[in-house]
C-alpha atoms as a PDB file:
ATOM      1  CA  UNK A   1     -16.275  -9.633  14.523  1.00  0.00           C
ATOM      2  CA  UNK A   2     -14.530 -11.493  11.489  1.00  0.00           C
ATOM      3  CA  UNK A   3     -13.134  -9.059   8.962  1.00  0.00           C
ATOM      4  CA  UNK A   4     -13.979  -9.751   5.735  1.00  0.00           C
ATOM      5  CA  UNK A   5     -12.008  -7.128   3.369  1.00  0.00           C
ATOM      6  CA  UNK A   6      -8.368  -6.242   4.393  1.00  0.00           C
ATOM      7  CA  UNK A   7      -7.178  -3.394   2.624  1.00  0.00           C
ATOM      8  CA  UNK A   8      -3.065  -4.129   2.291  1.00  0.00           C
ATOM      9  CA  UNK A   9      -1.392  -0.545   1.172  1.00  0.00           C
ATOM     10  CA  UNK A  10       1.532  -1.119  -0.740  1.00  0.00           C
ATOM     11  CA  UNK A  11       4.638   0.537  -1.980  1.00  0.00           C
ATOM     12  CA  UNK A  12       6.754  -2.443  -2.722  1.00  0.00           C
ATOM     13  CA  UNK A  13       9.279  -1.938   0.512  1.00  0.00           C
ATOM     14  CA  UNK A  14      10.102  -4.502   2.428  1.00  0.00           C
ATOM     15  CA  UNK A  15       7.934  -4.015   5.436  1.00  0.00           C
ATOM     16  CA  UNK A  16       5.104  -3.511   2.949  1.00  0.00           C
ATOM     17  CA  UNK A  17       6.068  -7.020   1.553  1.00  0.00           C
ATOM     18  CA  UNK A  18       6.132  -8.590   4.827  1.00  0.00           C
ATOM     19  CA  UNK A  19       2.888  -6.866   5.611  1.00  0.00           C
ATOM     20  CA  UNK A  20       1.071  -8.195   2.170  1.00  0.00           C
ATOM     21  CA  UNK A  21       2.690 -11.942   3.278  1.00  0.00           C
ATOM     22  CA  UNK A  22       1.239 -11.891   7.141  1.00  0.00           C
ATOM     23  CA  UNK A  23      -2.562 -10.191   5.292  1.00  0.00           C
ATOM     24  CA  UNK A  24      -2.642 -13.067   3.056  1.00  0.00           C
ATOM     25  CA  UNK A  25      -2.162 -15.611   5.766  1.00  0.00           C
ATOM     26  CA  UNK A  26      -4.634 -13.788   8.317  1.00  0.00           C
ATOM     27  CA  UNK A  27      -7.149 -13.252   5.012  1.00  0.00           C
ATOM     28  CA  UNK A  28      -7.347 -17.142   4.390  1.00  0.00           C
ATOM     29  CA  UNK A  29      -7.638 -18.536   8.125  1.00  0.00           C
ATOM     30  CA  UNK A  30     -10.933 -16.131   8.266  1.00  0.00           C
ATOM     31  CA  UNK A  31     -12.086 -16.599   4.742  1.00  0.00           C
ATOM     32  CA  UNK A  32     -11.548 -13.027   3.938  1.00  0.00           C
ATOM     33  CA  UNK A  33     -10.335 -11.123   0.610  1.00  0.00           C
ATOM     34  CA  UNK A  34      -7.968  -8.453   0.155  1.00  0.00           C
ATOM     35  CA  UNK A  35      -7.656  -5.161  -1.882  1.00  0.00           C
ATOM     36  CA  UNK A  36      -4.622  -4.369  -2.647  1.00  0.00           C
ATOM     37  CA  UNK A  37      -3.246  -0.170  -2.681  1.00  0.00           C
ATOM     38  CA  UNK A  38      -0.622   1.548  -3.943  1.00  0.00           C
ATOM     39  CA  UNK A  39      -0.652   5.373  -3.942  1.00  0.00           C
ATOM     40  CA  UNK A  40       1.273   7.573  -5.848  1.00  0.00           C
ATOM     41  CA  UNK A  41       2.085  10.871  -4.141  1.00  0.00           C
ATOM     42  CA  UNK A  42       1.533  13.933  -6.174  1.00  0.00           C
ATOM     43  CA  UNK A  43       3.212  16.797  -5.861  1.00  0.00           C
ATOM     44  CA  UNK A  44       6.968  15.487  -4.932  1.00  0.00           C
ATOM     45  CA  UNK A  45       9.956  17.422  -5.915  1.00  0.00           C
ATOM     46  CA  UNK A  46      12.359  16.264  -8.457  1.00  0.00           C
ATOM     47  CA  UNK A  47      14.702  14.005  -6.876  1.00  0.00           C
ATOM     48  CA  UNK A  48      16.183  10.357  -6.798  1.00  0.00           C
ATOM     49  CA  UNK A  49      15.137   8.213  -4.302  1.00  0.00           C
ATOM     50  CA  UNK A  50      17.108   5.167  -3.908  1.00  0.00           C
ATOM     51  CA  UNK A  51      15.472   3.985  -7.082  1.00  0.00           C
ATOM     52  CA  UNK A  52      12.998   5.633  -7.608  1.00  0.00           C
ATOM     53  CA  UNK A  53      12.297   8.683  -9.913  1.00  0.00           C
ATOM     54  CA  UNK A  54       9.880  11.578  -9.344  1.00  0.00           C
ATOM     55  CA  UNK A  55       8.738  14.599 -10.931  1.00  0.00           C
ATOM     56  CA  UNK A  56       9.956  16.472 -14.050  1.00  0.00           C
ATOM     57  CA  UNK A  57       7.970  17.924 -16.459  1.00  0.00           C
ATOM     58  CA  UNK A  58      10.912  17.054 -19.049  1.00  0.00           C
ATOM     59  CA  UNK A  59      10.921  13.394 -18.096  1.00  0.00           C
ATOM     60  CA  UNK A  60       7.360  13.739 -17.353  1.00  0.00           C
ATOM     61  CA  UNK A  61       6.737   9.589 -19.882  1.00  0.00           C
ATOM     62  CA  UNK A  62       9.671   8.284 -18.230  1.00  0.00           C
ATOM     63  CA  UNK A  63       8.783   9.256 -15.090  1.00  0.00           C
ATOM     64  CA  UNK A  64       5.301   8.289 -15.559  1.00  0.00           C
ATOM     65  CA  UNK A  65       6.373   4.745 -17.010  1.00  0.00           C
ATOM     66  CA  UNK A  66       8.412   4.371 -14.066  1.00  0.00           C
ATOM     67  CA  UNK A  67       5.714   4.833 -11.454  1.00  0.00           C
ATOM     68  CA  UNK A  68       3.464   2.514 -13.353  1.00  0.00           C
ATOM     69  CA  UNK A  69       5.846  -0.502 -13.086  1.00  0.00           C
ATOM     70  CA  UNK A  70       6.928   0.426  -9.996  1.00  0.00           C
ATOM     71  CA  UNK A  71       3.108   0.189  -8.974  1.00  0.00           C
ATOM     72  CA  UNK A  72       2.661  -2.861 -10.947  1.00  0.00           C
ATOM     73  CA  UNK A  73       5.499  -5.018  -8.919  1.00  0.00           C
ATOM     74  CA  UNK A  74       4.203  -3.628  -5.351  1.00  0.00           C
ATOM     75  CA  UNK A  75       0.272  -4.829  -6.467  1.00  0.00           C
ATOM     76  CA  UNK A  76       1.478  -7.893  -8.308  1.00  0.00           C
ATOM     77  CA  UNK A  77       3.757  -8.733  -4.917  1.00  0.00           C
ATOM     78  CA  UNK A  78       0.518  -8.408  -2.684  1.00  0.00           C
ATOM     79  CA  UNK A  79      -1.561 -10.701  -5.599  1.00  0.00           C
ATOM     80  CA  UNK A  80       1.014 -13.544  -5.336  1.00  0.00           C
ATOM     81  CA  UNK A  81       0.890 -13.593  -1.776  1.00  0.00           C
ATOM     82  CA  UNK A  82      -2.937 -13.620  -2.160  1.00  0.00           C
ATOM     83  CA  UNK A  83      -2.712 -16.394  -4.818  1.00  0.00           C
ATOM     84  CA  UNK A  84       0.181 -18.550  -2.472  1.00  0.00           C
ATOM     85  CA  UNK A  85      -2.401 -18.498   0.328  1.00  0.00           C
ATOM     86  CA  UNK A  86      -6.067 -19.097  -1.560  1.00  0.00           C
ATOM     87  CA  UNK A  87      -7.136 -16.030  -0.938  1.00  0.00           C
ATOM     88  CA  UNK A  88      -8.753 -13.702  -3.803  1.00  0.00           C
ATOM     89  CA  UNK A  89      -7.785  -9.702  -4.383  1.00  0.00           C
ATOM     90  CA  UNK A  90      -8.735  -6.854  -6.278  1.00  0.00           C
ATOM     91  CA  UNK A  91      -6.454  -3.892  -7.299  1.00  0.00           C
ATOM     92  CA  UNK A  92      -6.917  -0.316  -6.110  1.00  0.00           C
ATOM     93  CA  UNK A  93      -4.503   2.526  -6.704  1.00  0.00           C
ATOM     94  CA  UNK A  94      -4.696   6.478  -6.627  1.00  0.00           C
ATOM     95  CA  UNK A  95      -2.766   9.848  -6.941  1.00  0.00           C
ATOM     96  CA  UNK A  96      -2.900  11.551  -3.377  1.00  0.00           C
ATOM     97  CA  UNK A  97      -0.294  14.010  -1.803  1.00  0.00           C
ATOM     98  CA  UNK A  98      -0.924  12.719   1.491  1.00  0.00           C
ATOM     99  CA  UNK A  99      -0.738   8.658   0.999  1.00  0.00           C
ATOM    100  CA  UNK A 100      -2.491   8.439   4.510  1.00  0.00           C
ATOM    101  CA  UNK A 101      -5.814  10.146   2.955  1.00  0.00           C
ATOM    102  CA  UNK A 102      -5.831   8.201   0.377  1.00  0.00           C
ATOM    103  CA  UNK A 103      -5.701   4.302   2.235  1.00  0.00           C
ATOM    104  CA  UNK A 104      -8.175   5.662   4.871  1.00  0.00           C
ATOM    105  CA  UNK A 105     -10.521   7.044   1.907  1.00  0.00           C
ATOM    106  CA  UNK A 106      -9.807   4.146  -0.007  1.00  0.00           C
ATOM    107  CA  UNK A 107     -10.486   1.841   3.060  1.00  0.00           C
ATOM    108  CA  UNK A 108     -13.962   3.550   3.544  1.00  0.00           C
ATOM    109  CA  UNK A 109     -14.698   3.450  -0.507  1.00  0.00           C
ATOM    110  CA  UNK A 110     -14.029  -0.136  -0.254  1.00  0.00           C
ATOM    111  CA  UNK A 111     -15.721  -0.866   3.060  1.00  0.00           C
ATOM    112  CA  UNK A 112     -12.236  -2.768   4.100  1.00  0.00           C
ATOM    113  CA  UNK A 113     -12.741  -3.497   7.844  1.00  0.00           C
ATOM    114  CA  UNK A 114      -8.903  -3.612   8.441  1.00  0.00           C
ATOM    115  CA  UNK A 115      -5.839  -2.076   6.709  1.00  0.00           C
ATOM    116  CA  UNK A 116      -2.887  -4.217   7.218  1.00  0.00           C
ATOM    117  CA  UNK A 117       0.256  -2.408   6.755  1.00  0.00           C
ATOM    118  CA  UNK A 118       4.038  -1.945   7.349  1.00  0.00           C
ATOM    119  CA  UNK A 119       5.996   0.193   9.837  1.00  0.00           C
ATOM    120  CA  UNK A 120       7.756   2.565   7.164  1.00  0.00           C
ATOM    121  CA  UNK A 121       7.993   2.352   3.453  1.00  0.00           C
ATOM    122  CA  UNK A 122      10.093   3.507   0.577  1.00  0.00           C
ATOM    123  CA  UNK A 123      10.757   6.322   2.960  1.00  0.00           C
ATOM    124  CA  UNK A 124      13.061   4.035   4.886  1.00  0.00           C
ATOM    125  CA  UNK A 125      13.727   4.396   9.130  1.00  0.00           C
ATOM    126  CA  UNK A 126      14.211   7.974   8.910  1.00  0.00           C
ATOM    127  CA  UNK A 127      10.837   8.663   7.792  1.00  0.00           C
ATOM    128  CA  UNK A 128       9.569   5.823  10.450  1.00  0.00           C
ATOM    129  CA  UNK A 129       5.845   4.861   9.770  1.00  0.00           C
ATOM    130  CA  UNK A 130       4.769   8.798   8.682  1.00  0.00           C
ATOM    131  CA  UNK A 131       2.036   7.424   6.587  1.00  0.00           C
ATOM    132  CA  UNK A 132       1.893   4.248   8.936  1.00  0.00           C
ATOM    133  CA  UNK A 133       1.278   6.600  11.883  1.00  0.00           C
ATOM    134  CA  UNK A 134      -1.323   9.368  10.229  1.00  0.00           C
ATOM    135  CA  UNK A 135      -3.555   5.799   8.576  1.00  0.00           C
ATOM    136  CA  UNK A 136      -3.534   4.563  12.842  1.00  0.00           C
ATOM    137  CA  UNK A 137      -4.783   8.203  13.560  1.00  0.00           C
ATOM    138  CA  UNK A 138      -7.065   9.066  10.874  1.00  0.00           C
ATOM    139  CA  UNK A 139      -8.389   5.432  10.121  1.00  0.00           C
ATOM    140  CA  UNK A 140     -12.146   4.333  11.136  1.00  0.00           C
ATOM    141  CA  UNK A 141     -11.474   0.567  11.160  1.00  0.00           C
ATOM    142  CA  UNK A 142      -8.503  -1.077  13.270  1.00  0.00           C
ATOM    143  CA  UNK A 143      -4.903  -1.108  12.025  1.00  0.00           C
ATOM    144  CA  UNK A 144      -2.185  -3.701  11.800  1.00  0.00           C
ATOM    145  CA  UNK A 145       0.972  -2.564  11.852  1.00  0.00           C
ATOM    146  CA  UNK A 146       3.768  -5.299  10.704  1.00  0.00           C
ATOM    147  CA  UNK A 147       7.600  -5.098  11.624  1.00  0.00           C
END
């Protein structure tokens, strides 16, 4: 069976990068689209990240600003891939405190009939594929997983 929607989850890390990249080339040799995701988990303590920012209700704009462009360059990474390989793509993103629940629901919203996505994200090797491995388990259409 040809898939026709790939859902691409994306939170701008490398492996999601190279994931979006290897989507777009597998979308236009079967004449499929993609939807691009990024999910922004709720509910994360204050901390820094690398560079990333979450959660204070004192910084609450910045914060929110930051997550919004930080979302915009993850989608607009997977939407130049798309546009490098012919291939259309329409934007989907969420709040969800378990990313996982949100690709697979988004997945099914969207009837995507694969999710292409990377081995670990932001979360780096320590956290290796959490989200990556909970999508495989909980999803109802296959999974790529790209190194």
């Amino acid at each position: 069976m040809p898939y026709r929607n790939i859902l691409v989850p994306t939170d701008g890390s490398p492996a999601a990068r190279r994931a979006a990249a290897r989507a777009a080339r597998l979308a236009a040799a079967l004449g499929a689209r993609l939807t691009a995701l990024h999910v922004v988990p709720e509910g994360v303590p204050t901390l820094f990240s690398g560079d990333r920012l979450y959660g204070s209700g004192i910084l609450g704009p910045q914060v929110r600003a930051a997550l919004r462009a930080a979302a915009e360059a993850a989608l607009g990474q997977v939407e130049r891939e798309a546009a490098g390989a012919g291939v259309s793509v329409r934007r989907a993103n969420t709040r969800e405190h378990r990313p996982w629940r949100a690709i697979t629901q988004v997945a099914s919203r969207h009837r995507c009939d694969l999710i292409v996505m990377g081995t670990h994200g932001v979360g780096g090797l320590a956290a290796l594929g959490s989200q990556t491995l909970k999508t495989v388990s909980h999803a109802r259409v296959p999974v790529l997983v790209c190194r």
